[in-house]
Protein backbone atom coordinates (compact mmCIF):
# COMPACT_ATOMS: atom_id res chain seq x y z
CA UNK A 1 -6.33 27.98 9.65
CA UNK A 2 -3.64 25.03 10.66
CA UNK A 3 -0.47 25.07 9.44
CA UNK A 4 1.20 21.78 9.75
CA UNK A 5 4.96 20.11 9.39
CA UNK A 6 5.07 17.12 8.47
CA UNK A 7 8.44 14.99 8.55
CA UNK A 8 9.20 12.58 6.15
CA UNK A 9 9.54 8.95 7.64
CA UNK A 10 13.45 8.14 8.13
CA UNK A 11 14.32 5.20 5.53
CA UNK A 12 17.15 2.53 5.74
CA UNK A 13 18.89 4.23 2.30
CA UNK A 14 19.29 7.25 1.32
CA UNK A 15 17.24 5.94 -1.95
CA UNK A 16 14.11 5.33 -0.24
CA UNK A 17 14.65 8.52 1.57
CA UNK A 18 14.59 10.59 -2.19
CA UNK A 19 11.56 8.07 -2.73
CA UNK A 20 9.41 8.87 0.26
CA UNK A 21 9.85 12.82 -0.60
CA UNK A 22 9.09 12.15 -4.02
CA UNK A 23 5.55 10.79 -3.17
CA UNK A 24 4.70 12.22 0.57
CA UNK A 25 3.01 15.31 -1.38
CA UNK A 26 0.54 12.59 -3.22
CA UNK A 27 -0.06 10.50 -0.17
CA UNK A 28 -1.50 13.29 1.69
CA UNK A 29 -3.30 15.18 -1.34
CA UNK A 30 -5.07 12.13 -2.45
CA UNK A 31 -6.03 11.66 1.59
CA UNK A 32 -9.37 13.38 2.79
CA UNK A 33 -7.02 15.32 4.60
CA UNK A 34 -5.96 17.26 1.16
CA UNK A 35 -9.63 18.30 0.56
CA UNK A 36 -8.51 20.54 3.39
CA UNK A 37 -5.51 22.47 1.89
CA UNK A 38 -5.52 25.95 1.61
CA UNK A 39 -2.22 26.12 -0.70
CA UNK A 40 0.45 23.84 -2.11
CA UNK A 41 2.50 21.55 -0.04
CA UNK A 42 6.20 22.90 0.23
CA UNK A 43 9.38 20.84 0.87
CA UNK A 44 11.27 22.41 4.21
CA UNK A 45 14.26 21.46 5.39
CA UNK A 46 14.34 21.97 9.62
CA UNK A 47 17.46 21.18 11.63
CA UNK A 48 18.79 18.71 8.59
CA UNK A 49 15.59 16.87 8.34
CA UNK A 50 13.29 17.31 5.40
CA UNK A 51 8.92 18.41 6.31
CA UNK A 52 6.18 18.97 4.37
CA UNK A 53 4.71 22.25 5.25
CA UNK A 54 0.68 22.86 4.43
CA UNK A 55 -2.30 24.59 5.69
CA UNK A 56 -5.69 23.16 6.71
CA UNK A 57 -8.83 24.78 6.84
CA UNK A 58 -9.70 22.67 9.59
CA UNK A 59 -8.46 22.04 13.35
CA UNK A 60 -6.90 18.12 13.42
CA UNK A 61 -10.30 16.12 14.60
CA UNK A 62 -10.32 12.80 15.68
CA UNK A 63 -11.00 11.56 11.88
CA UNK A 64 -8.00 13.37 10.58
CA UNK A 65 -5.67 11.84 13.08
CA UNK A 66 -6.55 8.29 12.23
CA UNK A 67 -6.55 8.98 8.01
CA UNK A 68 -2.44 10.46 9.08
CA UNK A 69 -1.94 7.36 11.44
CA UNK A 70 -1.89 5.44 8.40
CA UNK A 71 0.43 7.82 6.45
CA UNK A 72 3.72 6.03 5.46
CA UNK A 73 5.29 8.40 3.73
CA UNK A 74 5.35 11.08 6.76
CA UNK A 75 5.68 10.12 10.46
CA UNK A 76 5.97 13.16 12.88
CA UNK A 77 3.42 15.75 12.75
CA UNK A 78 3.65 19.31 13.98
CA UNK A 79 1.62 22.92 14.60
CA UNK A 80 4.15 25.06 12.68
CA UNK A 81 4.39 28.63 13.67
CA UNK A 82 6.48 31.78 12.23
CA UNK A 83 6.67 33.59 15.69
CA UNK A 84 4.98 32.91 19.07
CA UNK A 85 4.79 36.50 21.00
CA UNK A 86 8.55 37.65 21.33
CA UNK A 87 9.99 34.40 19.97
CA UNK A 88 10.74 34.03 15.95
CA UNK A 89 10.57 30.54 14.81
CA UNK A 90 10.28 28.39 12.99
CA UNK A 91 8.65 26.88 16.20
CA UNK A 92 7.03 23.22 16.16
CA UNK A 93 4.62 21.80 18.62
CA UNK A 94 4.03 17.96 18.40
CA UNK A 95 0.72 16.62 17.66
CA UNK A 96 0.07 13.41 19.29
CA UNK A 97 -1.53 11.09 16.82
CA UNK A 98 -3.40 7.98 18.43
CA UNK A 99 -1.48 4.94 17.30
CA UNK A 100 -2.75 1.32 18.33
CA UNK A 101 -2.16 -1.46 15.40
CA UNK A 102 -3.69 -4.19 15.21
CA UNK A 103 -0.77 -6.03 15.15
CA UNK A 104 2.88 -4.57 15.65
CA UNK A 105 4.40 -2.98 13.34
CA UNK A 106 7.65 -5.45 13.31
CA UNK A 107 5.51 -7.63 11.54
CA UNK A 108 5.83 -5.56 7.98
CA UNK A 109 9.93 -5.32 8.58
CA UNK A 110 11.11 -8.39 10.50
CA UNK A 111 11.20 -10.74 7.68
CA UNK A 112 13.76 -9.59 4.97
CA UNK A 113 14.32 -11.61 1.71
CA UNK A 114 15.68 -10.86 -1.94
CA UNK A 115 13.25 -8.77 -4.23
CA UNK A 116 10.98 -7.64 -1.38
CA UNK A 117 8.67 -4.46 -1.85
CA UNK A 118 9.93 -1.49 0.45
CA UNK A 119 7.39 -1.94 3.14
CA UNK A 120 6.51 1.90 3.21
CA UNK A 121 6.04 1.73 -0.47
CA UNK A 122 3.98 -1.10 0.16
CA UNK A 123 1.87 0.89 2.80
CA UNK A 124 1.70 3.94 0.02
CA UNK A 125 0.40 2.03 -2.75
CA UNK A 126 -2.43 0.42 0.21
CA UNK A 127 -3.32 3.80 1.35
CA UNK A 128 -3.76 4.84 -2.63
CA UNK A 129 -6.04 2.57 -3.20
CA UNK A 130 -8.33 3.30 -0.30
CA UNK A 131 -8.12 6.70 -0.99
CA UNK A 132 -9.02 6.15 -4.90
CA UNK A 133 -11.85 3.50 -4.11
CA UNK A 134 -15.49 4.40 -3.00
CA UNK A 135 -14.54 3.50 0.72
CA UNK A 136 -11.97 6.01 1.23
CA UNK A 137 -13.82 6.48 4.57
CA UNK A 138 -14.37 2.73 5.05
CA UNK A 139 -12.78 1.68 8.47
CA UNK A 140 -9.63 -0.84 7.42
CA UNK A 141 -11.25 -3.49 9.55
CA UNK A 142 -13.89 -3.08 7.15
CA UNK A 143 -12.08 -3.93 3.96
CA UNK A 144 -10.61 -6.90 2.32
CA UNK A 145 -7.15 -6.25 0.73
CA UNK A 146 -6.33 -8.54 -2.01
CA UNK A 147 -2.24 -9.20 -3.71
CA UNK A 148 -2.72 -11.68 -5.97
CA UNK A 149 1.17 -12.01 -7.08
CA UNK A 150 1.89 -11.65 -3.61
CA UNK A 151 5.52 -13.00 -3.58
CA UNK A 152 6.89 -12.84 0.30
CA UNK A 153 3.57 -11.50 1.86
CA UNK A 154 4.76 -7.81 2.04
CA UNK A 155 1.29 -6.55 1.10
CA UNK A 156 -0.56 -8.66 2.90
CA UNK A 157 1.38 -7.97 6.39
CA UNK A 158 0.96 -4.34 5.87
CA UNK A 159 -2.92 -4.82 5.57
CA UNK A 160 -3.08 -6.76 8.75
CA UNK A 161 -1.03 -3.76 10.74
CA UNK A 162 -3.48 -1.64 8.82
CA UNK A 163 -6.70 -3.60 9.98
CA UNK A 164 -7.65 -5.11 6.98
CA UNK A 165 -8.61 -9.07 6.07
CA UNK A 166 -5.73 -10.34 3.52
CA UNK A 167 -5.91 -12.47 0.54
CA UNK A 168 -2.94 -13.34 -1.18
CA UNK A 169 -2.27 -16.07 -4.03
CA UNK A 170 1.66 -16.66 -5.42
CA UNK A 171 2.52 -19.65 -7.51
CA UNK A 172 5.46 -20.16 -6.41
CA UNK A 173 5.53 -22.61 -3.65
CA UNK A 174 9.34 -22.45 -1.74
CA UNK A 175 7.87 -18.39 -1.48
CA UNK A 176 4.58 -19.75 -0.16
CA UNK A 177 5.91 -22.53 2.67
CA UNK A 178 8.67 -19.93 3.54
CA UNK A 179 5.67 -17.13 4.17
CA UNK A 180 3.60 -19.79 6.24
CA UNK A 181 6.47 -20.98 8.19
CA UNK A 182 7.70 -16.96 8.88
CA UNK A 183 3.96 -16.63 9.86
CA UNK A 184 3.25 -19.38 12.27
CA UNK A 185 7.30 -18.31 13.88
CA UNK A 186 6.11 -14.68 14.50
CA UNK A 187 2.80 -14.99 15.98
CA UNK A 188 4.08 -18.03 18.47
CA UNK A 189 6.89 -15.20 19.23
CA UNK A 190 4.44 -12.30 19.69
CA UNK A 191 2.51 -14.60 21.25
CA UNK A 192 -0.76 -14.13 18.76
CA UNK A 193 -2.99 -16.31 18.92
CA UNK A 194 -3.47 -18.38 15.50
CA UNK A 195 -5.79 -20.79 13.98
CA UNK A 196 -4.53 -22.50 10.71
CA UNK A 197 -7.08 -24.25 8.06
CA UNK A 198 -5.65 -26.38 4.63
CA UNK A 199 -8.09 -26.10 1.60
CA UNK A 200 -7.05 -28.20 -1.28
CA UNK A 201 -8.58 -27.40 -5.12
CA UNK A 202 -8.32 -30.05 -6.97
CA UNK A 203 -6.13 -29.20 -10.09
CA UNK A 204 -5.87 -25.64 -9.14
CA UNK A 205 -3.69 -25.33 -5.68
CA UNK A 206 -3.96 -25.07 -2.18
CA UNK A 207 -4.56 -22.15 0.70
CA UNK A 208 -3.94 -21.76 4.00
CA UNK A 209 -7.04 -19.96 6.18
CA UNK A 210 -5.59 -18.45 8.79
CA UNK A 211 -7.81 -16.67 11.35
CA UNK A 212 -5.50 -14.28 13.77
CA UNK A 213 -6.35 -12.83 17.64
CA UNK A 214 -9.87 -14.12 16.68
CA UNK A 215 -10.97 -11.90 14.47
CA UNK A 216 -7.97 -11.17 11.47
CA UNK A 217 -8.14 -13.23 8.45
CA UNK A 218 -5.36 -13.76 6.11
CA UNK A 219 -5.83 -16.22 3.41
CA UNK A 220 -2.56 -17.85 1.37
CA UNK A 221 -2.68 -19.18 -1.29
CA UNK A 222 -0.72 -21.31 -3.77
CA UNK A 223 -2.00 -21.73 -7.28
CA UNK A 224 -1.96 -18.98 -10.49
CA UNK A 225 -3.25 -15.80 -10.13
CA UNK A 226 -5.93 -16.29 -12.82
CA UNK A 227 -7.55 -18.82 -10.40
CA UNK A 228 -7.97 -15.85 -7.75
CA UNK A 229 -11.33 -16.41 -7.37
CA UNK A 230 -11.10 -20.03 -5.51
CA UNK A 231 -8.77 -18.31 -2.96
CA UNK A 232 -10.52 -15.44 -1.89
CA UNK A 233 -14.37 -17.57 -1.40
CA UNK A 234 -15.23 -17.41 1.93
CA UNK A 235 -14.17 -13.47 2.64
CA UNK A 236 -15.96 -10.67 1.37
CA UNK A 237 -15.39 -9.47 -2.30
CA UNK A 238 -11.71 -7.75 -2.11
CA UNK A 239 -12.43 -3.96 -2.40
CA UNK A 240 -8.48 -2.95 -2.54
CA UNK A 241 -6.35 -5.15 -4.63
CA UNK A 242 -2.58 -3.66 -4.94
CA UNK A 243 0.23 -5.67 -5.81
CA UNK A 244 4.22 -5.05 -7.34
CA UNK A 245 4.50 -6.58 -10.83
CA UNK A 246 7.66 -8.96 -10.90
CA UNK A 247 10.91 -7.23 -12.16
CA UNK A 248 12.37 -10.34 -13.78
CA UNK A 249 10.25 -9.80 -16.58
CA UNK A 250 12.67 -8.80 -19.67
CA UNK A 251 10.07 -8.55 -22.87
CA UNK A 252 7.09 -6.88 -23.12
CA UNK A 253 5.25 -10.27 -24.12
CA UNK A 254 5.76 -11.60 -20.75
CA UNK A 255 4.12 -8.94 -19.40
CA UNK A 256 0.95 -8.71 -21.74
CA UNK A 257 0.84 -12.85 -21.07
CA UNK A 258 0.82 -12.48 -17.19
CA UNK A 259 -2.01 -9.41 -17.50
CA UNK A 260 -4.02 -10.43 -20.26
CA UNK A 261 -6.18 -13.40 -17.88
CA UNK A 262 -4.89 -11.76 -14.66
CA UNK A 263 -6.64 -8.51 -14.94
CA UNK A 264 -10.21 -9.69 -16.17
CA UNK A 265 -10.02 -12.16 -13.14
CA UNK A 266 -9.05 -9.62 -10.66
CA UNK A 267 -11.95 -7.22 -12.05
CA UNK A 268 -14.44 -10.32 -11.46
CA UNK A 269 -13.13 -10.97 -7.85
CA UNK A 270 -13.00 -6.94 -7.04
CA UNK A 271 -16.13 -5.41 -5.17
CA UNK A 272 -18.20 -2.42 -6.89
CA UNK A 273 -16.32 0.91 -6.55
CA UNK A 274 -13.15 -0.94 -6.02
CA UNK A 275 -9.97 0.61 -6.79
CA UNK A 276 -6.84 -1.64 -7.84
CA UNK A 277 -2.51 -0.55 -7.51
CA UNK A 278 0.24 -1.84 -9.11
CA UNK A 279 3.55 -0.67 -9.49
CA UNK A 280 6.18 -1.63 -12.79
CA UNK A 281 8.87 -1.17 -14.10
CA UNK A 282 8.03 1.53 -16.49
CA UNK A 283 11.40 1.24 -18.32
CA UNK A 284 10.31 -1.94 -20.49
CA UNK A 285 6.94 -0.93 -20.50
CA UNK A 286 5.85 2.90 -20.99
CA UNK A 287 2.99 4.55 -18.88
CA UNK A 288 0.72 5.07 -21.92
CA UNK A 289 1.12 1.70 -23.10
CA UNK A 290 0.37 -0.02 -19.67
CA UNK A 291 -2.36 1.67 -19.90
CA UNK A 292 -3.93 1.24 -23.13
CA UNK A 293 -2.97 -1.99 -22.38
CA UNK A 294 -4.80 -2.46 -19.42
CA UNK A 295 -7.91 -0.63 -20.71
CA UNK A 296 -8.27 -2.78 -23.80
CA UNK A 297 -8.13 -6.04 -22.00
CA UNK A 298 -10.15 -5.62 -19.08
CA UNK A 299 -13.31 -3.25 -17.82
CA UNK A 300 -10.79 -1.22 -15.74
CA UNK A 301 -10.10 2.98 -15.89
CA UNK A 302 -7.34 3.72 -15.04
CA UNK A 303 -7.12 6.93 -13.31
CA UNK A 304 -4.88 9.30 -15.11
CA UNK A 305 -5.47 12.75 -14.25
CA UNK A 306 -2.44 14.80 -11.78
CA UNK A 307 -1.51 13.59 -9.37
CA UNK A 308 -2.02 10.17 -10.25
CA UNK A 309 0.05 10.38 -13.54
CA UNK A 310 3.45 12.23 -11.52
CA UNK A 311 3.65 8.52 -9.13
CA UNK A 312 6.86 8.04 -11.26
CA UNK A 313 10.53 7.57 -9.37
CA UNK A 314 13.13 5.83 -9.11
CA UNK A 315 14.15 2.19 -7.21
CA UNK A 316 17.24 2.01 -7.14
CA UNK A 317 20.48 1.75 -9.80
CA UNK A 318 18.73 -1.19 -11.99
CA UNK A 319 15.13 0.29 -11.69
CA UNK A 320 14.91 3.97 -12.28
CA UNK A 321 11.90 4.54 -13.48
CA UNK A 322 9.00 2.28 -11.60
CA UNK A 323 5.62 3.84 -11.95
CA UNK A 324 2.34 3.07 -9.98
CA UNK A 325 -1.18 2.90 -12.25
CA UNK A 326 -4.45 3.46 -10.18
CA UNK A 327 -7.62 1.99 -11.80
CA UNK A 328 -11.35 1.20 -11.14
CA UNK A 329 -14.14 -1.04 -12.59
C-alpha cells in the first residue's frame, strides 16, 4: 500500500484555487491511476496548503508517473506517512515525477486576452477526454486533439505541451491573425523551429499548416465550425475533441443553432471510440437539457454516471454555475 499527498496546483485567484479543489478528486479518479485506490480521496490541509490524500495498491511505476505528469489540477506529489520510527508526522517525502514537454510550458500562459479559458481548466477538460476515450493509454504524441470553436488557441497550446497534433477552426478572423501572429512571435523567441503552409477553400475559409520542431502539427483554421471537416484533412481523424462553449450566448436558441450542425459534424470528423468535452454555462442552459439536447441531435452518449455528472462549479461572479458534459459516438 502507497499513501500519497497530493497538492493542489497554486492558481493566480483565489477562484481558480476553490476550482482546482473542486475537480482535483475527478481528475485523478477518472485517471488509470484511480483504478488503484484503496479508499476515498480526502481534502488535507498541511502547513496552509490544501493535498489530496489517497492510497494506491500499487508502488508509483514509470506509467503512473507520466499519467500524474499530465495532472493539472495537482502539482507536487508526496509518500505520506503518520510516523517514521520515533518521529510523528505528518511526514512527506517528494516523489520526483519525470517532466520533459514537448514544448515549454510558457506557451499555455504567456499570451493573455479577454474571455480566455483558465489554462489548467483547459488541461482538465484535455486530460478528461483521454481518460473517457478508448485511448486512455494512447501516448499524447499519438493523438490528434481537435477545438473546433477554438477562440485564442488555449486548447490547442495545451495539446502541443501535452504532445498531441492540434486542429483548431474559429470564425472569427481578428482572433485567428492575432493567434498566428502570437504563434510565429513565440516560437522565433523560443527559438522553435517553424514551417508555415496557407490552404485556401474556396467559399469555406482558410488554414494555416503549421508543422513545429519537425514533427508537431497544429492546424488553424478560419471558417465555421460546421465545415470542420476541410480543416482537419491531412491529420489523422481527431480522437479528443474538447472545446469551451462561448459565454456571450444569452438565449437558449443561440445555443441549440450553434450545436444543432456543429455536433453531427464533429461526430463525423471524430475517430471510433472517441470521446468529446465541452464546458457551458449551465445557468441558461440546465445539465439535463444539454443533454437531451445533445443526444437527440447527434449519435453522441453522453456519459452521465458519478463522477462525470458532479463536474459542476463555479467561474467566477457572472458564471457560477459552468458545467463540463463528457460524451462518445
Amino acid at each position: 500500500m502507497t499513501v500519497i499527498a497530493a497538492q493542489i496546483a497554486p492558481q493566480r485567484s483565489t477562484q481558480y484555487s476553490e476550482l482546482a479543489t473542486v475537480l482535483a478528486p475527478y481528475e485523478i479518479l477518472l485517471s488509470a491511476v484511480g483504478s488503484h485506490l484503496i479508499d476515498e480521496i480526502t481534502l488535507i490541509q498541511l502547513g496552509q496548503q490544501n493535498y489530496l490524500k489517497f492510497e494506491l495498491d500499487t508502488e508509483i511505476d514509470a506509467t503512473l508517473m507520466q499519467i500524474i505528469d499530465n495532472f493539472a489540477m495537482t502539482s507536487g506529489y508526496f509518500h505520506y506517512f503518520d510516523k517514521i520510527g520515533d518521529v510523528t508526522g505528518p511526514l512527506l517525502k517528494p516523489i520526483e515525477i519525470p517532466h520533459d514537454p514537448p514544448f515549454p510550458s510558457s506557451l499555455i500562459v504567456t499570451r493573455r486576452y479577454r474571455g480566455k479559458t483558465n489554462e489548467l481548466f483547459t488541461q482538465f477538460m484535455c486530460n478528461l477526454a483521454r481518460y473517457s476515450s478508448d485511448y486512455a493509454m494512447t501516448p499524447w504524441r499519438d493523438l490528434t486533439l481537435l477545438d473546433p470553436l477554438s477562440g485564442g488557441g488555449t486548447t490547442l497550446f495545451v495539446g502541443l505541451m501535452l504532445g498531441a497534433d492540434v486542429v483548431g477552426v474559429e470564425k472569427n478572423q481578428q482572433i485567428i491573425e492575432g493567434t498566428i501572429s502570437f504563434i510565429k512571435q513565440y516560437m522565433k523567441e523560443a527559438r522553435i523551429p517553424a514551417k508555415y503552409r496557407e490552404d485556401r477553400f474556396k467559399n469555406l475559409g482558410k488554414r494555416w499548416f503549421i508543422t513545429l520542431n519537425k514533427s508537431f502539427r497544429c492546424v488553424v483554421g478560419r471558417g465555421n465550425t460546421s465545415d470542420v471537416k476541410h480543416f482537419v484533412n491531412g491529420l489523422k481523424r481527431p480522437q479528443l475533441i474538447v472545446t469551451d462553449l462561448p459565454y456571450g450566448i444569452q438565449h437558449r436558441a443561440e445555443w441549440q443553432s450553434l450545436l444543432v450542425d456543429a455536433l453531427p459534424a464533429w461526430s463525423d470528423v471524430m475517430a471510433d471510440g472517441g470521446a468529446l468535452v465541452f464546458s457551458w454555462d449551465a445557468t441558461r442552459f440546465p445539465r439535463d437539457e444539454m443533454i437531451e439536447f445533445v443526444e437527440e441531435v447527434s449519435d453522441y452518449k453522453v456519459l452521465n454516471q458519478p463522477p462525470y455528472n458532479q463536474l459542476a462549479h463555479q467561474v467566477d461572479r457572472v458564471i457560477k454555475h459552468r458545467d463540463v458534459l463528457v460524451a462518445r459516438r
